[in-house]
C-alpha atoms as a PDB file:
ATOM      1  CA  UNK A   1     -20.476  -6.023 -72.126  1.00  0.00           C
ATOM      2  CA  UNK A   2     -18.423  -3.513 -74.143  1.00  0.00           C
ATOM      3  CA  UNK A   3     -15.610  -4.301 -76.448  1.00  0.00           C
ATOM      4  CA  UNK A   4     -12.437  -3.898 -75.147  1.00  0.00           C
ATOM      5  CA  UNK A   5     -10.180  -1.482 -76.780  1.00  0.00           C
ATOM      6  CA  UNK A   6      -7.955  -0.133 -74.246  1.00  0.00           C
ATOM      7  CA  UNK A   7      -5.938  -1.986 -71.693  1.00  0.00           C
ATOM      8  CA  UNK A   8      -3.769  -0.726 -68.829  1.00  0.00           C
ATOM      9  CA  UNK A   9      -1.297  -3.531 -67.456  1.00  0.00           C
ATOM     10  CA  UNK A  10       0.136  -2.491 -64.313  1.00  0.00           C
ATOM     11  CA  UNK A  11       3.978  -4.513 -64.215  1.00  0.00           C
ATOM     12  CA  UNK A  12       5.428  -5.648 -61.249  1.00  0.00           C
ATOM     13  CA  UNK A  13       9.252  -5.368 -62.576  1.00  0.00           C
ATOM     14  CA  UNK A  14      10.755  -7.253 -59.511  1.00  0.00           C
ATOM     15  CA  UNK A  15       9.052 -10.495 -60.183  1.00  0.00           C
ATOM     16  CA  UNK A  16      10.530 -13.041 -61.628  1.00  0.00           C
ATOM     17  CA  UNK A  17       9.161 -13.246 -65.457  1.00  0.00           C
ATOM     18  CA  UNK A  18       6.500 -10.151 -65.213  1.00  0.00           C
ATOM     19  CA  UNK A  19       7.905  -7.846 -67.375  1.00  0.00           C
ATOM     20  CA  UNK A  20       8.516 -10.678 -69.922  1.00  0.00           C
ATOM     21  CA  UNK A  21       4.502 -12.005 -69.375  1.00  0.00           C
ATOM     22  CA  UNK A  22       3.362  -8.229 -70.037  1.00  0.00           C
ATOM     23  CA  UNK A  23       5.349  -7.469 -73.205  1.00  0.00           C
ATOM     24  CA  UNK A  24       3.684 -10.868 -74.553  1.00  0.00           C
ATOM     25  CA  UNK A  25       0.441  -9.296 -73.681  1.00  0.00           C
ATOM     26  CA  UNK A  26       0.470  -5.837 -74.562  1.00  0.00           C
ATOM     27  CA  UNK A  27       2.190  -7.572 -77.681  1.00  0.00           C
ATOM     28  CA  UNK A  28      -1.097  -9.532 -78.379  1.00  0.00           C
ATOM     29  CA  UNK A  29      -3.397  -6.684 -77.379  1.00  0.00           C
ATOM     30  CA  UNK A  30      -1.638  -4.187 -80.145  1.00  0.00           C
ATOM     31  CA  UNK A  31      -2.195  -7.106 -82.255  1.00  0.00           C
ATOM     32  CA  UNK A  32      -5.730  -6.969 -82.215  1.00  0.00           C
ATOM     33  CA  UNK A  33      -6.151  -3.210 -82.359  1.00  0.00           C
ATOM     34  CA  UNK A  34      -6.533  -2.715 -78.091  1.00  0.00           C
ATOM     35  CA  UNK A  35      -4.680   0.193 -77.103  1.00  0.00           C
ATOM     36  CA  UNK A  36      -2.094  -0.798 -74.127  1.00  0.00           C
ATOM     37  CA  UNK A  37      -0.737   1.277 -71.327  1.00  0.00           C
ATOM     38  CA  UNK A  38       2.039  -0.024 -69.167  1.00  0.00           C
ATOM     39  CA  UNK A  39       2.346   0.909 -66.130  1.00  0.00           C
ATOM     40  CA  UNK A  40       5.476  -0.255 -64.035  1.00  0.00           C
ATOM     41  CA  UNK A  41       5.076   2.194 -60.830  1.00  0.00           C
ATOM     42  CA  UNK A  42       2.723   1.335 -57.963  1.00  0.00           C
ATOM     43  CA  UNK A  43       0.496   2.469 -56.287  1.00  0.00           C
ATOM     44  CA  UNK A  44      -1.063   4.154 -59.310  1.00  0.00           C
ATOM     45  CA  UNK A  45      -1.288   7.232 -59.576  1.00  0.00           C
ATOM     46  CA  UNK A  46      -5.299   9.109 -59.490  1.00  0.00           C
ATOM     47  CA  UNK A  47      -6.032   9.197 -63.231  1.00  0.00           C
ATOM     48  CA  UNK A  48      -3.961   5.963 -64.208  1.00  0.00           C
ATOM     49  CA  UNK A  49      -6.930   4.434 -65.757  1.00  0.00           C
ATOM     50  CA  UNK A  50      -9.051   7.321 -67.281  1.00  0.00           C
ATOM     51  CA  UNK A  51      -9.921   6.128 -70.651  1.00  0.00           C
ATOM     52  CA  UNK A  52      -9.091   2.331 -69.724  1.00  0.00           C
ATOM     53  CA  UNK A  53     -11.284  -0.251 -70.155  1.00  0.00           C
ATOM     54  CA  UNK A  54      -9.465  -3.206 -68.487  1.00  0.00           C
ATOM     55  CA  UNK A  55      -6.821  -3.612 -66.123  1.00  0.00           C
ATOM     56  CA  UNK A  56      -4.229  -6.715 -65.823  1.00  0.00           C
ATOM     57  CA  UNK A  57      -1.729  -6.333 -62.594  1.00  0.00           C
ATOM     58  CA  UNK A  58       0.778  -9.003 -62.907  1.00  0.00           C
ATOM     59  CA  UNK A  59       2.784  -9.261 -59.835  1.00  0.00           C
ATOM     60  CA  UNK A  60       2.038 -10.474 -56.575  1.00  0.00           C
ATOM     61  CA  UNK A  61      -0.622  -9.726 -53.616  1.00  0.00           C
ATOM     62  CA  UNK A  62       0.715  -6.328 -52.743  1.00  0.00           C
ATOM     63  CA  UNK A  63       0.835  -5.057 -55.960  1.00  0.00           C
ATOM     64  CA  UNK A  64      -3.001  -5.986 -57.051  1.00  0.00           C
ATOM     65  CA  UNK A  65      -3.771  -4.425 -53.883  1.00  0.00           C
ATOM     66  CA  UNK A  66      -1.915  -1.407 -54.965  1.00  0.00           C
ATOM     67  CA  UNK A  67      -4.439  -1.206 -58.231  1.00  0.00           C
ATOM     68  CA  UNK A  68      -7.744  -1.499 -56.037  1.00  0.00           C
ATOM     69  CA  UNK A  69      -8.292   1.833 -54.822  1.00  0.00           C
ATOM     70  CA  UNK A  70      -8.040   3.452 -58.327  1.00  0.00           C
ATOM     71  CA  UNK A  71      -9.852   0.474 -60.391  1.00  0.00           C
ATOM     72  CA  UNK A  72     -12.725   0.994 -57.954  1.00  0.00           C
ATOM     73  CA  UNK A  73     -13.003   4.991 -58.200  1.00  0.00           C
ATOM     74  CA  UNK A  74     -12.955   4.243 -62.125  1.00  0.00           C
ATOM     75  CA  UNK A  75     -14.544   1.154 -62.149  1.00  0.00           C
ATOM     76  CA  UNK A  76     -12.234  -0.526 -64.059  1.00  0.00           C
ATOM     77  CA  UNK A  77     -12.401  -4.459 -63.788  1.00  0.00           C
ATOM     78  CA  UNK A  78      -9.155  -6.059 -63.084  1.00  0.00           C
ATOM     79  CA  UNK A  79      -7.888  -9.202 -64.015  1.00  0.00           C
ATOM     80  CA  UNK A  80      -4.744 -10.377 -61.722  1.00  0.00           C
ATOM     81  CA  UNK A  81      -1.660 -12.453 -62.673  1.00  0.00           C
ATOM     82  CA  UNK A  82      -0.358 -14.193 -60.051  1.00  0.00           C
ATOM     83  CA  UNK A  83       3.800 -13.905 -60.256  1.00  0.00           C
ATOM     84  CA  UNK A  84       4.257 -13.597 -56.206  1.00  0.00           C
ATOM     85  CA  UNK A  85       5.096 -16.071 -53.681  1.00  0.00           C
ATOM     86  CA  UNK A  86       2.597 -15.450 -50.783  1.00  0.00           C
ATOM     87  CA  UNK A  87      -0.891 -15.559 -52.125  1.00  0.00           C
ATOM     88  CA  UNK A  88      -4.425 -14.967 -50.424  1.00  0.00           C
END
């Protein structure tokens, strides 16, 4: 596997502690040299994760499934925080 050195973290701002979680995480990323991109709209837009290595959606259901589409046409690996209520 490659190193990671540049993160996108896609912020679901309506859930209760996200936007706290991923400034503590793009925090600790910066801290150890990964480049972070924060990303508080959803869907993504085509292109969000050109040049991204890793994607963390922290939110609920609905937003990860927002991130899908695009991860998969970049093939981006996503790693999902689970701040919703509902839950597969």
């Amino acid at each position: 596997m490659n190193p990671i050195r540049s993160v996108a973290i896609v912020v679901n701002t309506g859930k209760p502690g996200a936007s706290l979680l991923a400034r503590r995480l793009a925090d600790e990323c910066e801290r150890r040299g990964v480049a972070v991109r924060i990303i508080e709209t959803f869907p993504v837009e085509r292109g969000a994760f050109d040049g991204i290595d890793l994607c963390c959606v922290i939110g609920g259901d609905g937003t990860l499934l927002s991130v899908v589409n695009e991860a998969a046409r970049t093939q981006v690996p996503v790693v999902g925080i689970n701040r919703g209520s509902l839950g597969f």
